[in-house]
N, C-alpha and C. Protein backbone atom coordinates (compact mmCIF):
# COMPACT_ATOMS: atom_id res chain seq x y z
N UNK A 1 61.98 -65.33 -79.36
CA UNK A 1 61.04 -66.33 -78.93
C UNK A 1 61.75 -67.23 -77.91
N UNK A 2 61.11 -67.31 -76.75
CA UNK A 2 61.88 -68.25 -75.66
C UNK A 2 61.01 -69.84 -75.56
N UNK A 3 61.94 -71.09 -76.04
CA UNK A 3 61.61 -71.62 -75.74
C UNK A 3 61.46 -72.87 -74.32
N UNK A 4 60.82 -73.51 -73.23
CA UNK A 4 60.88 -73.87 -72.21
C UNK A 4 61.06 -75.06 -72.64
N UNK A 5 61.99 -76.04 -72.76
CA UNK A 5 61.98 -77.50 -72.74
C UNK A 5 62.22 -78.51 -70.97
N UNK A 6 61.44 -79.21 -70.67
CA UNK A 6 62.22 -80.34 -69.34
C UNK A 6 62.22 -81.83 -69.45
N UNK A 7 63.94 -81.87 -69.42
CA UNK A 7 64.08 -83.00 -70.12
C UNK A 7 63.50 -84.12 -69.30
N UNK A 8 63.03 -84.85 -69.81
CA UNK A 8 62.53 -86.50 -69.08
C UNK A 8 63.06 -87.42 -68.50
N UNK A 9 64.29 -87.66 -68.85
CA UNK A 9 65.19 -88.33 -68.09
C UNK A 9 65.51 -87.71 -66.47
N UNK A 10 66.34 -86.33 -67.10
CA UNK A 10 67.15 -86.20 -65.60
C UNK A 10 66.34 -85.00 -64.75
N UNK A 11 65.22 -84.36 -65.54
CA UNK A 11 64.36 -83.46 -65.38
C UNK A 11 65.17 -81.85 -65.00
N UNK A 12 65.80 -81.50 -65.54
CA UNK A 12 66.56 -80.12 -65.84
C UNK A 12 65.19 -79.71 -66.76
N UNK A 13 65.79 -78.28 -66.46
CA UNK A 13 64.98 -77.14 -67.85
C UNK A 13 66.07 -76.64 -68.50
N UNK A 14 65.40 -76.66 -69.76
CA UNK A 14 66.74 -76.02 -70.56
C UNK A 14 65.71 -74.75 -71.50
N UNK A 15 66.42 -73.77 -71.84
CA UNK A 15 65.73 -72.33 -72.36
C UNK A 15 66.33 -72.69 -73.55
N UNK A 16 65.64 -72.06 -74.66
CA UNK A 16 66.04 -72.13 -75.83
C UNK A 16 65.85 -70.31 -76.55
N UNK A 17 66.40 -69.63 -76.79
CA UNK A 17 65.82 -68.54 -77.04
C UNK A 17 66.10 -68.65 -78.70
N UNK A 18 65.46 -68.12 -79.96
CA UNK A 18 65.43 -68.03 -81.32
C UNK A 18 65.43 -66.50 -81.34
N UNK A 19 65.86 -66.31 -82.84
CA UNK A 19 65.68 -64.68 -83.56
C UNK A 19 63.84 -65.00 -84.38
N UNK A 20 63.62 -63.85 -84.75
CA UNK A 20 62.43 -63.65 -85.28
C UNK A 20 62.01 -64.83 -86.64
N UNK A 21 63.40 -65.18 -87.12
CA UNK A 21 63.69 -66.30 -88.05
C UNK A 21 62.80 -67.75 -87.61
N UNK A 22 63.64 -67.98 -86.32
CA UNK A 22 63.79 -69.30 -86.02
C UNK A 22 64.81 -69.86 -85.69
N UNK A 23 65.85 -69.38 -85.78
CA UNK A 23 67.07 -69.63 -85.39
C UNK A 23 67.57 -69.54 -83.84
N UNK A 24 67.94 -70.70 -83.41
CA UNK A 24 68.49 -70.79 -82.04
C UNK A 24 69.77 -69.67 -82.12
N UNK A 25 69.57 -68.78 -81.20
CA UNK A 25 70.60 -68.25 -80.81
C UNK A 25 71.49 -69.02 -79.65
N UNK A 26 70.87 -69.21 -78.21
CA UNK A 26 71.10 -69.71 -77.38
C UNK A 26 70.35 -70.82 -76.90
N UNK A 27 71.43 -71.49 -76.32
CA UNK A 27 70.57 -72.76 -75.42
C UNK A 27 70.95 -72.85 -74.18
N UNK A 28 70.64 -72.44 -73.03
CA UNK A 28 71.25 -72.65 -71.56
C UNK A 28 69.98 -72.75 -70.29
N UNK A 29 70.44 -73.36 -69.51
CA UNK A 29 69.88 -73.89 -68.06
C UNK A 29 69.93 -72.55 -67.19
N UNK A 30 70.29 -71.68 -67.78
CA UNK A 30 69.85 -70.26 -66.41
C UNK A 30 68.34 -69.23 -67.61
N UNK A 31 67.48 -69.28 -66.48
CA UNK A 31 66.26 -68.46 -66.97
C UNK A 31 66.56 -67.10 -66.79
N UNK A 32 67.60 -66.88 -66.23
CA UNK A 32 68.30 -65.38 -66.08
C UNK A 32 68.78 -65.10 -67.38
N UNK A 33 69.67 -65.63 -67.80
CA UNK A 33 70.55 -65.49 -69.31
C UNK A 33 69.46 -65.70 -69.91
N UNK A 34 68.53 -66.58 -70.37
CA UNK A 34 67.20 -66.69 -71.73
C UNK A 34 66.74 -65.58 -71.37
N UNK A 35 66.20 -64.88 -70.38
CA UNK A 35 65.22 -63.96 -70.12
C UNK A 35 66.05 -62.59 -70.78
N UNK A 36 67.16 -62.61 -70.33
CA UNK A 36 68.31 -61.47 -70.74
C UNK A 36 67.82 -61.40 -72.46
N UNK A 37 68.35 -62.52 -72.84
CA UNK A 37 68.71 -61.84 -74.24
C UNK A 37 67.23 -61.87 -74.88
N UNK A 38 65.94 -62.88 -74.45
CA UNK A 38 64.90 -62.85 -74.96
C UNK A 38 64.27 -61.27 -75.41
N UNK A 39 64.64 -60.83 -74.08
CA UNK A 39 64.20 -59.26 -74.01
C UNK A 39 64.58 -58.62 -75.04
N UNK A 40 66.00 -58.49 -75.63
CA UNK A 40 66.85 -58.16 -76.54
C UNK A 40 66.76 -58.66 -77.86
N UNK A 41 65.89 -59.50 -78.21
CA UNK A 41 66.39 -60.48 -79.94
C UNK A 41 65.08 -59.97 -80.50
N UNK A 42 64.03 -59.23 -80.01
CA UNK A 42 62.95 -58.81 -80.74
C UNK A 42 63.50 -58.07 -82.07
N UNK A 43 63.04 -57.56 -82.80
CA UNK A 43 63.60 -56.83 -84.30
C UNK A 43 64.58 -56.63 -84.63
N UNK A 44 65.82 -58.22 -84.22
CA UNK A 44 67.58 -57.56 -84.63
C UNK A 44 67.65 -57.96 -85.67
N UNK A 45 68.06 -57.74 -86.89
CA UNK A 45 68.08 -58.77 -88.12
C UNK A 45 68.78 -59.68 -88.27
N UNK A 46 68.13 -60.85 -89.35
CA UNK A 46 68.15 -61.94 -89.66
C UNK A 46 69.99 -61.96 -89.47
N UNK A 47 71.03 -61.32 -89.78
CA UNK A 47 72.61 -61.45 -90.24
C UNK A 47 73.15 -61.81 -88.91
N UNK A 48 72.19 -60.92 -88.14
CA UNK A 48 73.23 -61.22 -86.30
C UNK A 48 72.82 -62.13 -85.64
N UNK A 49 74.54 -62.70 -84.71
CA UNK A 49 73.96 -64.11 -83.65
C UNK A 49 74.52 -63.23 -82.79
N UNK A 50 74.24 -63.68 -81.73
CA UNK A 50 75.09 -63.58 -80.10
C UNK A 50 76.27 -63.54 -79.98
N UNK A 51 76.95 -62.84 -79.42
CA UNK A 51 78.31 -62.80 -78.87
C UNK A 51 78.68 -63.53 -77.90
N UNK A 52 79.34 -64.19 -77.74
CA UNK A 52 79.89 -65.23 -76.44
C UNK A 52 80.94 -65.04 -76.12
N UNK A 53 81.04 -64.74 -74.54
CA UNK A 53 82.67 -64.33 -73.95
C UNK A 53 83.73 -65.80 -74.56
N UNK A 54 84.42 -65.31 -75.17
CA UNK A 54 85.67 -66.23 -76.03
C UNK A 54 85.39 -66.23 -77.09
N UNK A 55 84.71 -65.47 -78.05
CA UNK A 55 84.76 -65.68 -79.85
C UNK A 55 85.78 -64.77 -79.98
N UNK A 56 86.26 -64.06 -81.05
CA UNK A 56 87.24 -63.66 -81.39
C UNK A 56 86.41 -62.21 -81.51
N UNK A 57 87.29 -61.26 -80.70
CA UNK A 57 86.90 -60.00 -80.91
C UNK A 57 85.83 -59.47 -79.66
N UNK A 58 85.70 -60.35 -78.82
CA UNK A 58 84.49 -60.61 -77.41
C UNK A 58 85.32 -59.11 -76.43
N UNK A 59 86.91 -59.07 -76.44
CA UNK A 59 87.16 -58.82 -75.81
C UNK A 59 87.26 -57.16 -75.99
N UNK A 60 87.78 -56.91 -77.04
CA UNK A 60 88.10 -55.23 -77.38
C UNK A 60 86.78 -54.51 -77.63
N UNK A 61 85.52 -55.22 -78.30
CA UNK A 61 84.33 -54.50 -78.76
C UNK A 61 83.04 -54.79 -77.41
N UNK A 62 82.76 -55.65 -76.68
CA UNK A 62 82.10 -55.84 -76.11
C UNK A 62 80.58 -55.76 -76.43
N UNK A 63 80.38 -56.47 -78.07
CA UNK A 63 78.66 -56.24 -78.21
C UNK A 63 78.24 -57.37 -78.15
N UNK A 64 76.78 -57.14 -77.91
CA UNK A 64 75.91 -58.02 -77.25
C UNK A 64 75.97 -58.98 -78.82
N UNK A 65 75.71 -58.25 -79.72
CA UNK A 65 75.44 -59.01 -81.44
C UNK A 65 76.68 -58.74 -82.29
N UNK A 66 76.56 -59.77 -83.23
CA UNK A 66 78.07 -59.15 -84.21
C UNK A 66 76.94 -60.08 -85.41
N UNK A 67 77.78 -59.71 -86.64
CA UNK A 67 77.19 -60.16 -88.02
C UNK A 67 77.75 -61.61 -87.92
N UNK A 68 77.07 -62.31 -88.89
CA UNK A 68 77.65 -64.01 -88.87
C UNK A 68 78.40 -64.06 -89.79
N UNK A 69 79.52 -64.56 -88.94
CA UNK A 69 80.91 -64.77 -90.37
C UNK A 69 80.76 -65.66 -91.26
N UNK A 70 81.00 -65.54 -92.45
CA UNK A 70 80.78 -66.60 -93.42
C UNK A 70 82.40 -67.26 -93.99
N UNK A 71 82.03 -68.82 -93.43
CA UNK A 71 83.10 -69.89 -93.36
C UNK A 71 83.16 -70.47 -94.84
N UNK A 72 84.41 -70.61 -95.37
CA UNK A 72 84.35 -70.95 -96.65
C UNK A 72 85.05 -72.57 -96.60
């Protein structure tokens, strides 16, 4: 689900894209990147977020999704 927010103050757009949940995956100012992964987050399950160049492991596997680590 992509959401369109423009803020009031400085008037930027900011994209919000969610999983089927509700969950923000991403939040960014390029409609290129929301549109990217919007296309992509239709039926992934509820366990996976986004990969972001610099998490741990971004570099040797290169997937778009990984499972969510659970922080103790």
């Amino acid at each position: 689900m992509l959401i369109i927010d423009r803020d009031s103050v400085t008037g930027e757009t900011y994209y919000m894209v969610c999983n089927d949940q509700g969950l923000c995956l991403i939040r960014t100012r390029s409609s290129a990147i929301a549109d990217f992964i919007e296309r992509r987050v239709q039926g992934i399950p509820p366990t996976l977020r986004l990969t972001v160049g610099g998490d741990p492991g971004t570099k040797s596997e290169r997937k778009l999704w990984q499972h969510v680590r659970r922080w103790r």
